[in-house]
PDB file of N, CA and C in Angstrom:
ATOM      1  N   UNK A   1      62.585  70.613 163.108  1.00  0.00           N
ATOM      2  CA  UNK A   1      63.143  70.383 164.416  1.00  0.00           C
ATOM      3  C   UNK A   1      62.526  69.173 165.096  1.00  0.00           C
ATOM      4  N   UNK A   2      61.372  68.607 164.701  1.00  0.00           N
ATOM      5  CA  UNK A   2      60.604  67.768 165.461  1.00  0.00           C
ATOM      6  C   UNK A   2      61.457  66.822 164.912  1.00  0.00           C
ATOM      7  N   UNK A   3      61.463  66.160 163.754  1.00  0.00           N
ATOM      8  CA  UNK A   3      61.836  65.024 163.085  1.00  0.00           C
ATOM      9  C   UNK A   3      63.608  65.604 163.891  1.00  0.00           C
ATOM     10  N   UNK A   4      63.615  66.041 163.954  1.00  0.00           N
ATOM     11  CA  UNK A   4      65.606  66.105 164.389  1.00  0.00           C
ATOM     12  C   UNK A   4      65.355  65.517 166.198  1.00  0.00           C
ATOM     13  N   UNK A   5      64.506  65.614 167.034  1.00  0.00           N
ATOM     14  CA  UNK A   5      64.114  65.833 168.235  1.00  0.00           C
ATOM     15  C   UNK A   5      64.155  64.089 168.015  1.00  0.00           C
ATOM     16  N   UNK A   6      63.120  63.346 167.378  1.00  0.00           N
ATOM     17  CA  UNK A   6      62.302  62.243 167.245  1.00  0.00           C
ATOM     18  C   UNK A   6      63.351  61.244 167.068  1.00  0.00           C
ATOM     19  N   UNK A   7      64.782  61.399 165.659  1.00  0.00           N
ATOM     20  CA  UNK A   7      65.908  61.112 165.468  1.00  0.00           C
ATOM     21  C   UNK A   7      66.454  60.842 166.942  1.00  0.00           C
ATOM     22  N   UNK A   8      66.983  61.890 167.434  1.00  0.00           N
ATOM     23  CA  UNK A   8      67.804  61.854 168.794  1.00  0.00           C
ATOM     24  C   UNK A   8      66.981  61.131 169.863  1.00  0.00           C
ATOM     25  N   UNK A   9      65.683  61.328 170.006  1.00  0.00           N
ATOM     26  CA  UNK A   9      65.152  60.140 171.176  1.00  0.00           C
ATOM     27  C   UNK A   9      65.279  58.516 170.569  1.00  0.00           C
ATOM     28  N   UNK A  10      65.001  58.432 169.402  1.00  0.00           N
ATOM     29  CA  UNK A  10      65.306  56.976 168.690  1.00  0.00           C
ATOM     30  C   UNK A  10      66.877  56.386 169.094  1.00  0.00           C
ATOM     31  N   UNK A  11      67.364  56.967 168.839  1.00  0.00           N
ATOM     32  CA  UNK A  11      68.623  56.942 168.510  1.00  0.00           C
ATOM     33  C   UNK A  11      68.692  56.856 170.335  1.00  0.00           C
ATOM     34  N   UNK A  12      68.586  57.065 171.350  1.00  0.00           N
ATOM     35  CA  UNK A  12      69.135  57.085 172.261  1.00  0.00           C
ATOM     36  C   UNK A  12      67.857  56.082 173.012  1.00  0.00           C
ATOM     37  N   UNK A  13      67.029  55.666 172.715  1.00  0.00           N
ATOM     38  CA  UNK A  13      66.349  54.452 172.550  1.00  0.00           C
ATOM     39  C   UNK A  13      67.115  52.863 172.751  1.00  0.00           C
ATOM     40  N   UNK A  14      67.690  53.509 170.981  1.00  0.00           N
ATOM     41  CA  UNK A  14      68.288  52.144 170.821  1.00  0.00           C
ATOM     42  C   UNK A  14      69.839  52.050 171.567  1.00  0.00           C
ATOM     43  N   UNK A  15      70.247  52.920 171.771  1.00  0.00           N
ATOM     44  CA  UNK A  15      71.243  53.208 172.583  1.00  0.00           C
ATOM     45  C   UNK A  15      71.108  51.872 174.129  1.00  0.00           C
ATOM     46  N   UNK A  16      69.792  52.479 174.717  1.00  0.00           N
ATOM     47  CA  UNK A  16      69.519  51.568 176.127  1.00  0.00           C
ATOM     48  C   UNK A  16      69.379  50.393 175.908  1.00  0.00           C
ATOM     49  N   UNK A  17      68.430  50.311 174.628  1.00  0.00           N
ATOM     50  CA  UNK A  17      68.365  48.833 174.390  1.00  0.00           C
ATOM     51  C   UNK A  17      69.548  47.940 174.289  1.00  0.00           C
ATOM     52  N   UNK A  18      70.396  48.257 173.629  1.00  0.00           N
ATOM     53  CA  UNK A  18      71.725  48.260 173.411  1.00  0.00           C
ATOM     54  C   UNK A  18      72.201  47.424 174.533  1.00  0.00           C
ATOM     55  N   UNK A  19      72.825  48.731 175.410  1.00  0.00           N
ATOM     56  CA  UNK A  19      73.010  48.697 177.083  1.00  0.00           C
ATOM     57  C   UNK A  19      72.414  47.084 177.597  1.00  0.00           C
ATOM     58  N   UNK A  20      71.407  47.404 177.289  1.00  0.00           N
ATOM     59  CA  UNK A  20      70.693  46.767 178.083  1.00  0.00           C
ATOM     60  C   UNK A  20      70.376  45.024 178.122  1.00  0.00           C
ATOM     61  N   UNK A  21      70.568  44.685 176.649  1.00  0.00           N
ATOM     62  CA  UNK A  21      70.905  43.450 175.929  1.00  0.00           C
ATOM     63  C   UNK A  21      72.617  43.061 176.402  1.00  0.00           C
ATOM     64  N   UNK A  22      73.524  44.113 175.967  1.00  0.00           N
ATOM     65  CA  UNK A  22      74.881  43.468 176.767  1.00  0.00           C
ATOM     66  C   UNK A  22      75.277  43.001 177.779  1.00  0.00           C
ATOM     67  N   UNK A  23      74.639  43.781 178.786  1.00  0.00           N
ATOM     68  CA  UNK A  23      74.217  43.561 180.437  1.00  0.00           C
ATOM     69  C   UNK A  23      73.659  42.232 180.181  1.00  0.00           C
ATOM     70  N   UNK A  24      72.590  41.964 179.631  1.00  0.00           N
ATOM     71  CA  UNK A  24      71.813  40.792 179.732  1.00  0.00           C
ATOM     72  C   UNK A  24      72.593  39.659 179.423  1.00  0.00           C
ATOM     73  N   UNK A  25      73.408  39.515 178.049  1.00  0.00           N
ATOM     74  CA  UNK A  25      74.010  38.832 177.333  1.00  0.00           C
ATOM     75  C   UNK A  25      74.992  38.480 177.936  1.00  0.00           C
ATOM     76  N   UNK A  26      75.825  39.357 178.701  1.00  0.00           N
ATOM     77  CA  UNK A  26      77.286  39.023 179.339  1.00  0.00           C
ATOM     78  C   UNK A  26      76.870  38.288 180.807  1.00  0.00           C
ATOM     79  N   UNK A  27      75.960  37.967 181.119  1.00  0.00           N
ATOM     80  CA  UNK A  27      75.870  37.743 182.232  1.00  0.00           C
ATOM     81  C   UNK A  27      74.615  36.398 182.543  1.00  0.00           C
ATOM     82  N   UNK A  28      74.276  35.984 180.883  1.00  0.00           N
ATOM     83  CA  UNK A  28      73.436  34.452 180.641  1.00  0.00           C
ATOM     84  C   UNK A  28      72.525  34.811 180.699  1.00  0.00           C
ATOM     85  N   UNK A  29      71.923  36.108 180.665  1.00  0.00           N
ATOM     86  CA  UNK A  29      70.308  36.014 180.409  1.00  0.00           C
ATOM     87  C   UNK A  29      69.462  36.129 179.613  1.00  0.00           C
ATOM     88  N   UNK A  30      70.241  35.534 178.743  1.00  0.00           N
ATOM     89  CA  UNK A  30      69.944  35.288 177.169  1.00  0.00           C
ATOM     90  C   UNK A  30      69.966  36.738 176.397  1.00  0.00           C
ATOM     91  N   UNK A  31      69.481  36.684 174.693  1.00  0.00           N
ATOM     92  CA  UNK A  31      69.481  37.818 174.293  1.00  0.00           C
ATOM     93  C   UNK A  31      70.838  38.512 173.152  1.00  0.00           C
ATOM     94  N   UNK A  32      71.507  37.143 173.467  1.00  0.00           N
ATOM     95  CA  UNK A  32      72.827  37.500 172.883  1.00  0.00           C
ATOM     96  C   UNK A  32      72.766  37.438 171.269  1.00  0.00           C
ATOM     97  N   UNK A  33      71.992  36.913 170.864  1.00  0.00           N
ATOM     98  CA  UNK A  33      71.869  36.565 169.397  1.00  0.00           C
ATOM     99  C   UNK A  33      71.186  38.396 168.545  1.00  0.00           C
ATOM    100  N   UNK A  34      70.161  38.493 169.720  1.00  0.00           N
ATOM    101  CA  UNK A  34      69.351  39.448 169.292  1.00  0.00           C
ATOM    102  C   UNK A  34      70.087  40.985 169.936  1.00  0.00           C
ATOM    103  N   UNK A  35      71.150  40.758 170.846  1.00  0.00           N
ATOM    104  CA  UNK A  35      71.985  41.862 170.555  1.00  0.00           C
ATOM    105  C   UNK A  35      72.995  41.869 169.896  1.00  0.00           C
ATOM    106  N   UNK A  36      73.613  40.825 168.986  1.00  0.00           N
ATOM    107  CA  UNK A  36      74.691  41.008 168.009  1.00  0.00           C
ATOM    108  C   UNK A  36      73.739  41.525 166.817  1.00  0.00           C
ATOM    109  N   UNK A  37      72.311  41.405 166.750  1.00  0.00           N
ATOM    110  CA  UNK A  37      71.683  41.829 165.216  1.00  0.00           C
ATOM    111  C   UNK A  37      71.319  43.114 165.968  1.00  0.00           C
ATOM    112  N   UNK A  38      71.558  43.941 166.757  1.00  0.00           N
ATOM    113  CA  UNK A  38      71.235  45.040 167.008  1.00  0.00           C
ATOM    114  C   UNK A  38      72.794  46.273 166.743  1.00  0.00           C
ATOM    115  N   UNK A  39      73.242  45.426 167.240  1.00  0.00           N
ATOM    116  CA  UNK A  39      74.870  45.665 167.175  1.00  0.00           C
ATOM    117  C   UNK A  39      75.510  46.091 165.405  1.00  0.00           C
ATOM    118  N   UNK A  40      74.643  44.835 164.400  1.00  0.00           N
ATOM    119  CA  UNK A  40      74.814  44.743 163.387  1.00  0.00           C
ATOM    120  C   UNK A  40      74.287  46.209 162.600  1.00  0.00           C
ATOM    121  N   UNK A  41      73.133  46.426 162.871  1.00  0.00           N
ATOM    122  CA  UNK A  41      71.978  47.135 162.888  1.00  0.00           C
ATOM    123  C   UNK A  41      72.049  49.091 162.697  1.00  0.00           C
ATOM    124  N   UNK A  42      72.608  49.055 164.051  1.00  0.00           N
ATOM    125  CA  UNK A  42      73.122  50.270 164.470  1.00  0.00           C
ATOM    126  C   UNK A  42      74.616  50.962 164.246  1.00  0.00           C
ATOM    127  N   UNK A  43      74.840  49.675 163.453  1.00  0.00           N
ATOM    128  CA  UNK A  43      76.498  49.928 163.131  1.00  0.00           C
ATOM    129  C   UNK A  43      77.475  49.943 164.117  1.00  0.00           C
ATOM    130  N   UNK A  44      76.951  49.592 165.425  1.00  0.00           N
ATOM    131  CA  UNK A  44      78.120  50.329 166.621  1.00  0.00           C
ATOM    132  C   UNK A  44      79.359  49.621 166.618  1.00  0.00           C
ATOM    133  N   UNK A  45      80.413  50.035 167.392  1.00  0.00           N
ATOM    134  CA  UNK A  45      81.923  49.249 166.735  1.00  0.00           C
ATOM    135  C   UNK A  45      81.651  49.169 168.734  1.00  0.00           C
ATOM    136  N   UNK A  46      81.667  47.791 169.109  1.00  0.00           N
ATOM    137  CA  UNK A  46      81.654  47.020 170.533  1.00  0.00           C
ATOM    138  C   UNK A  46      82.563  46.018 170.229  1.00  0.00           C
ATOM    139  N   UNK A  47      83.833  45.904 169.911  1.00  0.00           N
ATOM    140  CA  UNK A  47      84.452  44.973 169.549  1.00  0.00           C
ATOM    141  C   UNK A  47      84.579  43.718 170.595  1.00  0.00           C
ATOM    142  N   UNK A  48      84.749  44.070 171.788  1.00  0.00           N
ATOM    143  CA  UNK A  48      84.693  43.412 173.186  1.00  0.00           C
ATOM    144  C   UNK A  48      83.747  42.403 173.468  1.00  0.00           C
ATOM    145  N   UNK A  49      82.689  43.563 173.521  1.00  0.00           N
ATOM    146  CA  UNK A  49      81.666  42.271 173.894  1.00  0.00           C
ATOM    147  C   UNK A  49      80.907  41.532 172.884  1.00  0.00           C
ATOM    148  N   UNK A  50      81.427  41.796 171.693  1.00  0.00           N
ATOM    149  CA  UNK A  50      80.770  41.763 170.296  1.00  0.00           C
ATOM    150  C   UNK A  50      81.705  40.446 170.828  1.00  0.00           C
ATOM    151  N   UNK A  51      83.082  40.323 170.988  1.00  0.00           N
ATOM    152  CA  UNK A  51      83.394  39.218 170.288  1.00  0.00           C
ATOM    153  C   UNK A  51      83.285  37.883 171.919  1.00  0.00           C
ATOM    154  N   UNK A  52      83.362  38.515 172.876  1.00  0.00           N
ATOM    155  CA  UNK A  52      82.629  37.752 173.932  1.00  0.00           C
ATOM    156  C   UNK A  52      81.590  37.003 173.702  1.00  0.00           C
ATOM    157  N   UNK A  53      80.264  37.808 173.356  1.00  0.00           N
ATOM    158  CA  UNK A  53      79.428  37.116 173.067  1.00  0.00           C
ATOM    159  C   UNK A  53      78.996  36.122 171.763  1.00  0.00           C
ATOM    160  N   UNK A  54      79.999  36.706 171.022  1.00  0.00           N
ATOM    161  CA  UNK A  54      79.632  35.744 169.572  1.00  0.00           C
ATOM    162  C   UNK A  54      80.535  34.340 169.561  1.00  0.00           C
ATOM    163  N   UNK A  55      81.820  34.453 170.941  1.00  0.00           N
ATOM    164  CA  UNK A  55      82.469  33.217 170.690  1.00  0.00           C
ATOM    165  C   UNK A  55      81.670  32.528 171.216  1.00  0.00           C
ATOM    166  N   UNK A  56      80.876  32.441 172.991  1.00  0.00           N
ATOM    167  CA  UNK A  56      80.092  32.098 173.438  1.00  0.00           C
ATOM    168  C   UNK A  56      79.271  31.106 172.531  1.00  0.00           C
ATOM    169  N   UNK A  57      78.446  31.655 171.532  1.00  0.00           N
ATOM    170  CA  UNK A  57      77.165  31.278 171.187  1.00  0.00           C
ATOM    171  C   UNK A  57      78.081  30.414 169.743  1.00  0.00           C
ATOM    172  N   UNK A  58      79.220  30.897 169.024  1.00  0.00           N
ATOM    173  CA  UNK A  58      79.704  29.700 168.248  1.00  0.00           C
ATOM    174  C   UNK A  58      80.493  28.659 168.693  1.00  0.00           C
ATOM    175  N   UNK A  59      80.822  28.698 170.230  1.00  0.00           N
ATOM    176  CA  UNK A  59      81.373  27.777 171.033  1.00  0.00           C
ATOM    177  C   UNK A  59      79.942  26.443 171.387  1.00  0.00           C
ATOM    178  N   UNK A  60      79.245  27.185 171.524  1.00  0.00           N
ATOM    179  CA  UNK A  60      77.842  26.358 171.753  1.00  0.00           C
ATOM    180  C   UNK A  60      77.265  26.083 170.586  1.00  0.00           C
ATOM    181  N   UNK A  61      77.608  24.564 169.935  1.00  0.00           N
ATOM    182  CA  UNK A  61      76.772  23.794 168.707  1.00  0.00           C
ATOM    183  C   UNK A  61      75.816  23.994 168.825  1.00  0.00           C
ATOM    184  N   UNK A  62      74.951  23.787 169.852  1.00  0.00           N
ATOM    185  CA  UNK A  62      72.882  23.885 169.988  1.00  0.00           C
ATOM    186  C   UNK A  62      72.858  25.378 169.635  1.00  0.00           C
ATOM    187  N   UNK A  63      73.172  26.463 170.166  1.00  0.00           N
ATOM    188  CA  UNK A  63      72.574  27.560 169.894  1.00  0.00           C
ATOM    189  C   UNK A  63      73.044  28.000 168.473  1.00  0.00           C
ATOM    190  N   UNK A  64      74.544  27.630 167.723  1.00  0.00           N
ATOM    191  CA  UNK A  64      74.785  27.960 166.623  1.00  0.00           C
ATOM    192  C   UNK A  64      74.253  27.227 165.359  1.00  0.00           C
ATOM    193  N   UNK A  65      73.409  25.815 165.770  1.00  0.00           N
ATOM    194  CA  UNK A  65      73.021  25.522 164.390  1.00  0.00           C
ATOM    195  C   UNK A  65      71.972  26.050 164.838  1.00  0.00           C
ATOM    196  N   UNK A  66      70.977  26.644 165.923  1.00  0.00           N
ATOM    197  CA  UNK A  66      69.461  26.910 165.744  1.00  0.00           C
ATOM    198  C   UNK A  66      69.366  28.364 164.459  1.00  0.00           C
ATOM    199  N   UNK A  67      71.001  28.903 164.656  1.00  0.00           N
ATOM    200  CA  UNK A  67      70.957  30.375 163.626  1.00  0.00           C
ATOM    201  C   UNK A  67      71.004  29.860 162.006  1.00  0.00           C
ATOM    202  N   UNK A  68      70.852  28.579 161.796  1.00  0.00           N
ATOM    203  CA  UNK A  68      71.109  28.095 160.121  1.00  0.00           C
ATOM    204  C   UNK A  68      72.297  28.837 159.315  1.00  0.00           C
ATOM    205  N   UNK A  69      71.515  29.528 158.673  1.00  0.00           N
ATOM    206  CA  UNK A  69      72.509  30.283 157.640  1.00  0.00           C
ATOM    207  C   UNK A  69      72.913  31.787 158.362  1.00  0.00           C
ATOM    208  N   UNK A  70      71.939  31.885 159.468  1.00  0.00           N
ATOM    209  CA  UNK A  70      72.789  33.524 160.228  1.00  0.00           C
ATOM    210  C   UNK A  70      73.996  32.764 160.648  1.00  0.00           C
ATOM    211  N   UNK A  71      74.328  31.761 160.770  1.00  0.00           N
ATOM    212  CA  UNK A  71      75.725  31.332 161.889  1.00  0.00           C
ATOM    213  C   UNK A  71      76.499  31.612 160.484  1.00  0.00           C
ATOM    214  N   UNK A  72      77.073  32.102 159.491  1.00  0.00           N
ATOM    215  CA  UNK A  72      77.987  32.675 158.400  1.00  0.00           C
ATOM    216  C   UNK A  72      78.115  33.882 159.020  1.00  0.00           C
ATOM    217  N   UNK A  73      76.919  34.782 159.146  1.00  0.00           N
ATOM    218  CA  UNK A  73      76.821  36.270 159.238  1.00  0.00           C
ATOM    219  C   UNK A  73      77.715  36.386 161.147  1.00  0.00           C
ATOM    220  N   UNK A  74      77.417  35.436 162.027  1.00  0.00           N
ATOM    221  CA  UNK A  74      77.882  35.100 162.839  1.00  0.00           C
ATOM    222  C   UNK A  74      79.689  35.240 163.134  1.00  0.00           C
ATOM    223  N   UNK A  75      79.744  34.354 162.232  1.00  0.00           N
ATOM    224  CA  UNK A  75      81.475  33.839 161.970  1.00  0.00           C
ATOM    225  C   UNK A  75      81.675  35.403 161.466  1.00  0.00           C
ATOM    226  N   UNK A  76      81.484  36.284 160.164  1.00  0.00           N
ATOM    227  CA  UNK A  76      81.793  37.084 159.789  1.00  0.00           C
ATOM    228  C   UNK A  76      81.500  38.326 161.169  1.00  0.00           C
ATOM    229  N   UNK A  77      81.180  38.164 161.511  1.00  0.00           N
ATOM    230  CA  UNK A  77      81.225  39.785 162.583  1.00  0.00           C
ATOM    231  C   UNK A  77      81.956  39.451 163.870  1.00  0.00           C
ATOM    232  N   UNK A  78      82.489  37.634 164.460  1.00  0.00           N
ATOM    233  CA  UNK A  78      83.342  37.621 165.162  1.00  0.00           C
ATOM    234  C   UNK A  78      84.649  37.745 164.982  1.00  0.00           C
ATOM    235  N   UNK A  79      84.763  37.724 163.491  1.00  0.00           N
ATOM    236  CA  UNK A  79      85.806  37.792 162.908  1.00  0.00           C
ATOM    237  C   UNK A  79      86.500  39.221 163.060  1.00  0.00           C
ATOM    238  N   UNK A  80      85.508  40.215 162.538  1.00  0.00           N
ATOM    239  CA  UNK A  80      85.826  41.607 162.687  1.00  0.00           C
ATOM    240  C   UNK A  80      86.271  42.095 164.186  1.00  0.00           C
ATOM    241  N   UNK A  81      85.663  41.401 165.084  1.00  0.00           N
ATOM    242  CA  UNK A  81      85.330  42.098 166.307  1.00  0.00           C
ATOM    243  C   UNK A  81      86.865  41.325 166.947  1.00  0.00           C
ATOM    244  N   UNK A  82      87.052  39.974 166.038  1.00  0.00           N
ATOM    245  CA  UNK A  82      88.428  39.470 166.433  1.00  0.00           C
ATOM    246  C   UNK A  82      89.721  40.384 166.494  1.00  0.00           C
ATOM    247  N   UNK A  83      89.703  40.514 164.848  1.00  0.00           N
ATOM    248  CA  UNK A  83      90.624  41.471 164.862  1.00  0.00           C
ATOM    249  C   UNK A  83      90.946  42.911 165.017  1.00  0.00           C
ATOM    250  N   UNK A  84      89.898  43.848 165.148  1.00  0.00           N
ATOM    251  CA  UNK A  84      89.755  45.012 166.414  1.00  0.00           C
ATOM    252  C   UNK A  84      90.011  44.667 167.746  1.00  0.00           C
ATOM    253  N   UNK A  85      90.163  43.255 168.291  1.00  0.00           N
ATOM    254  CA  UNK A  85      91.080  43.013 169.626  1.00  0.00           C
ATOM    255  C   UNK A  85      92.392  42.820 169.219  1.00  0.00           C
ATOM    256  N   UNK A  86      93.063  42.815 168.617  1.00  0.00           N
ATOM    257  CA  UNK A  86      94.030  42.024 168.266  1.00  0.00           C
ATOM    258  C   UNK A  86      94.159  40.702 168.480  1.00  0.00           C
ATOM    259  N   UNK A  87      93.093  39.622 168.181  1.00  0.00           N
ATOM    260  CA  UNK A  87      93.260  38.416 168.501  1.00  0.00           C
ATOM    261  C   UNK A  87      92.940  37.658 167.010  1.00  0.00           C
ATOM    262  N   UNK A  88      94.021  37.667 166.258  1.00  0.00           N
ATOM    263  CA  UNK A  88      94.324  37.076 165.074  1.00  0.00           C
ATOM    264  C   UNK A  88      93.454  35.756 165.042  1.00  0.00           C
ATOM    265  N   UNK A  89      94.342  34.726 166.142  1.00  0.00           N
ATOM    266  CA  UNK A  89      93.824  33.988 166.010  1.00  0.00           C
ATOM    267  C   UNK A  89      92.307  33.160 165.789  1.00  0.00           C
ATOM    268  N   UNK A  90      91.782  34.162 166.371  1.00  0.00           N
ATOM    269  CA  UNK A  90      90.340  33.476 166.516  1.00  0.00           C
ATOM    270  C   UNK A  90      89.509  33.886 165.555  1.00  0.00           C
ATOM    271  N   UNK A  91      90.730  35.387 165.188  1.00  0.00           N
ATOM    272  CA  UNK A  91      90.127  35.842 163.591  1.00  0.00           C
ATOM    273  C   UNK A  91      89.880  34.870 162.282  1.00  0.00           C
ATOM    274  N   UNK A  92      90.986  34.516 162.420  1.00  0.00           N
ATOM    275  CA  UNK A  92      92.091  33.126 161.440  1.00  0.00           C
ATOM    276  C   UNK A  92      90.732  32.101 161.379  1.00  0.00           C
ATOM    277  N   UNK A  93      90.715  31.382 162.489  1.00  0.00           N
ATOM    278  CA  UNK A  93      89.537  30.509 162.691  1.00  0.00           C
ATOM    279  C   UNK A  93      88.604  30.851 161.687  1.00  0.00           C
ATOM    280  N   UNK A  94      88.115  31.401 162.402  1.00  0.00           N
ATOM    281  CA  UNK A  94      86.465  32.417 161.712  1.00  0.00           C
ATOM    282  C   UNK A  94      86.879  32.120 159.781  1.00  0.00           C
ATOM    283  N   UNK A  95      87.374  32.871 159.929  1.00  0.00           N
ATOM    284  CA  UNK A  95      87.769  33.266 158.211  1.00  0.00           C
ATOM    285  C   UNK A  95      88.010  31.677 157.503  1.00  0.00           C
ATOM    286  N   UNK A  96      88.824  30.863 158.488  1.00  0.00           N
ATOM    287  CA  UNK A  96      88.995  29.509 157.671  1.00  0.00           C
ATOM    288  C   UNK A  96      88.058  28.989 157.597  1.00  0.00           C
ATOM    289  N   UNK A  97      86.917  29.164 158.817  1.00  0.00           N
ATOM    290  CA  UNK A  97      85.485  28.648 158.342  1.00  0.00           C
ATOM    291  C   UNK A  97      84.265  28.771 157.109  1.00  0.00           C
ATOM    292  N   UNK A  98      84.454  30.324 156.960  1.00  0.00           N
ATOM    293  CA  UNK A  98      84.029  30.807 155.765  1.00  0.00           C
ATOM    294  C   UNK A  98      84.890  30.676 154.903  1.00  0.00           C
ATOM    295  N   UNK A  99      85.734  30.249 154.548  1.00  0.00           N
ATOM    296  CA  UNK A  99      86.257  30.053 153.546  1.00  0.00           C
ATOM    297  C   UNK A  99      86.355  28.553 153.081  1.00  0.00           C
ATOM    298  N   UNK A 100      86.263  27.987 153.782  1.00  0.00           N
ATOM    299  CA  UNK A 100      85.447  26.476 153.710  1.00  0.00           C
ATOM    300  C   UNK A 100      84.049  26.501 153.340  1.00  0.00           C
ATOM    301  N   UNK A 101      83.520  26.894 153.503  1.00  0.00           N
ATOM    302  CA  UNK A 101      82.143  27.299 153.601  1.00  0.00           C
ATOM    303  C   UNK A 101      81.923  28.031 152.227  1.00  0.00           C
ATOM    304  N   UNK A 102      82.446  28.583 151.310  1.00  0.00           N
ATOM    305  CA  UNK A 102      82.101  29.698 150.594  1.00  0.00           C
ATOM    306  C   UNK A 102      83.665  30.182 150.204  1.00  0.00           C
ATOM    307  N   UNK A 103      83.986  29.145 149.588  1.00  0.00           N
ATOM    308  CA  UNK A 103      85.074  28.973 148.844  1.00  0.00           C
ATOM    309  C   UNK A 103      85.376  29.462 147.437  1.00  0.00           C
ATOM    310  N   UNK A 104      86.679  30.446 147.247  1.00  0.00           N
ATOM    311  CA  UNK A 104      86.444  31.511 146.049  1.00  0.00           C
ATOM    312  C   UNK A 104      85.480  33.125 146.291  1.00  0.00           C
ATOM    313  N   UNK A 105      84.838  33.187 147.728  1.00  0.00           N
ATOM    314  CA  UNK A 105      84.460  34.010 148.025  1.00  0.00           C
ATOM    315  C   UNK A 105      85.136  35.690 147.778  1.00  0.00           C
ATOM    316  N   UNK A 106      84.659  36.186 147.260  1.00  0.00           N
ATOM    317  CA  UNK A 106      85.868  37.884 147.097  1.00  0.00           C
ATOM    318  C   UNK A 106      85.578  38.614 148.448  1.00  0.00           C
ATOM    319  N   UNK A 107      84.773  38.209 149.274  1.00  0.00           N
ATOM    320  CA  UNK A 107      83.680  38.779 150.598  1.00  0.00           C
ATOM    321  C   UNK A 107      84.716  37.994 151.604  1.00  0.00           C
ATOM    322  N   UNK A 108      85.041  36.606 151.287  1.00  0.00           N
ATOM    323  CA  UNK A 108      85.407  36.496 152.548  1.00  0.00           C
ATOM    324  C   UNK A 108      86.739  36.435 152.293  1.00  0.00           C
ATOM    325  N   UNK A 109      87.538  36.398 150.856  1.00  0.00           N
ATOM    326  CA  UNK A 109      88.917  36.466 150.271  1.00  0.00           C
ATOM    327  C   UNK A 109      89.238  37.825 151.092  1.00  0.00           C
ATOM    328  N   UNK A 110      88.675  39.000 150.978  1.00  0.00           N
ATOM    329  CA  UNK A 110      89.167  40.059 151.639  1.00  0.00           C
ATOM    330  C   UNK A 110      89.471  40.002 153.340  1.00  0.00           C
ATOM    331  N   UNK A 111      88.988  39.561 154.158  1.00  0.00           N
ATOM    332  CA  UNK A 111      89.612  38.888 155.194  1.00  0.00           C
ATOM    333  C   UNK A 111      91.312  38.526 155.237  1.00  0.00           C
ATOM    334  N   UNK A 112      91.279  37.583 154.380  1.00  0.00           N
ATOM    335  CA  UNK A 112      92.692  37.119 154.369  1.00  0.00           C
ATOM    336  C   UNK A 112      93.822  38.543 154.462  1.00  0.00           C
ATOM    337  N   UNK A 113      93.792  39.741 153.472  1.00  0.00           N
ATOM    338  CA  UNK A 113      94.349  40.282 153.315  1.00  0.00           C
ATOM    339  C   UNK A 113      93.881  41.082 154.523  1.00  0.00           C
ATOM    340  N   UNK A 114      92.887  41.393 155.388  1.00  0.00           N
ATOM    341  CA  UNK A 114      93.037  42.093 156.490  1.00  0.00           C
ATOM    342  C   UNK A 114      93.790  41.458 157.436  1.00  0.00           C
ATOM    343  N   UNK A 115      93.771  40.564 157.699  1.00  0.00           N
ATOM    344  CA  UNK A 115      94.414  39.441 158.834  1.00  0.00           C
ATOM    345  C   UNK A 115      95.587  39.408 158.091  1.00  0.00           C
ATOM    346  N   UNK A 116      96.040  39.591 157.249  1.00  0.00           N
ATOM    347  CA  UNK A 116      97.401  39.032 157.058  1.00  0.00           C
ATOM    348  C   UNK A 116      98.458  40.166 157.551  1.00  0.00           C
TER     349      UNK A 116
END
């Protein structure tokens, strides 16, 4: 029961943190990078502000080359969070990037057939 107790306070931990990074993120007070890897993390499906904040930060060249090779992992989860809005387009984007990027991909080939 303890370890089940310890689970549920963790878990509702990361919950605030959560909270608490989106708040931060949606509103410029930085944090946005380190709540999409929390986002990633916890598995949570935030499609909204997932994709708010990730156009943000790939709209902004300075903050997206400081991520190197996370700005792929980047493109790939705005992508998702694209099309759980229904916004194809920006899905489309995303995916043509990685697929430029990592061309012949079967990872990012599967995209196509979700978006299509």
């Amino acid at each position: 029961m303890a370890a089940a107790a310890t689970a549920t306070a963790a878990a509702a931990d990361d919950e605030a943190r959560l909270l608490r990074l989106e708040e931060q993120a949606e509103h410029g007070g930085g944090g946005a990078w380190e709540y999409l890897c929390l986002v990633r993390k916890l598995r949570a499906r935030r499609p909204d502000p997932v994709l708010r904040i990730g156009l943000e930060l790939l709209n902004n060249s300075s903050a997206r080359s400081r991520l190197a090779s996370e700005q792929w992992t980047l493109y790939e989860q705005v992508a998702v969070a694209a099309m759980d809005c229904q916004r194809l387009d920006v899905a489309k984007d995303c995916i043509g990037v990685l697929s430029k990027k990592f061309p012949g991909s079967a990872r990012v080939g599967k995209f196509f057939w979700i978006s299509a």
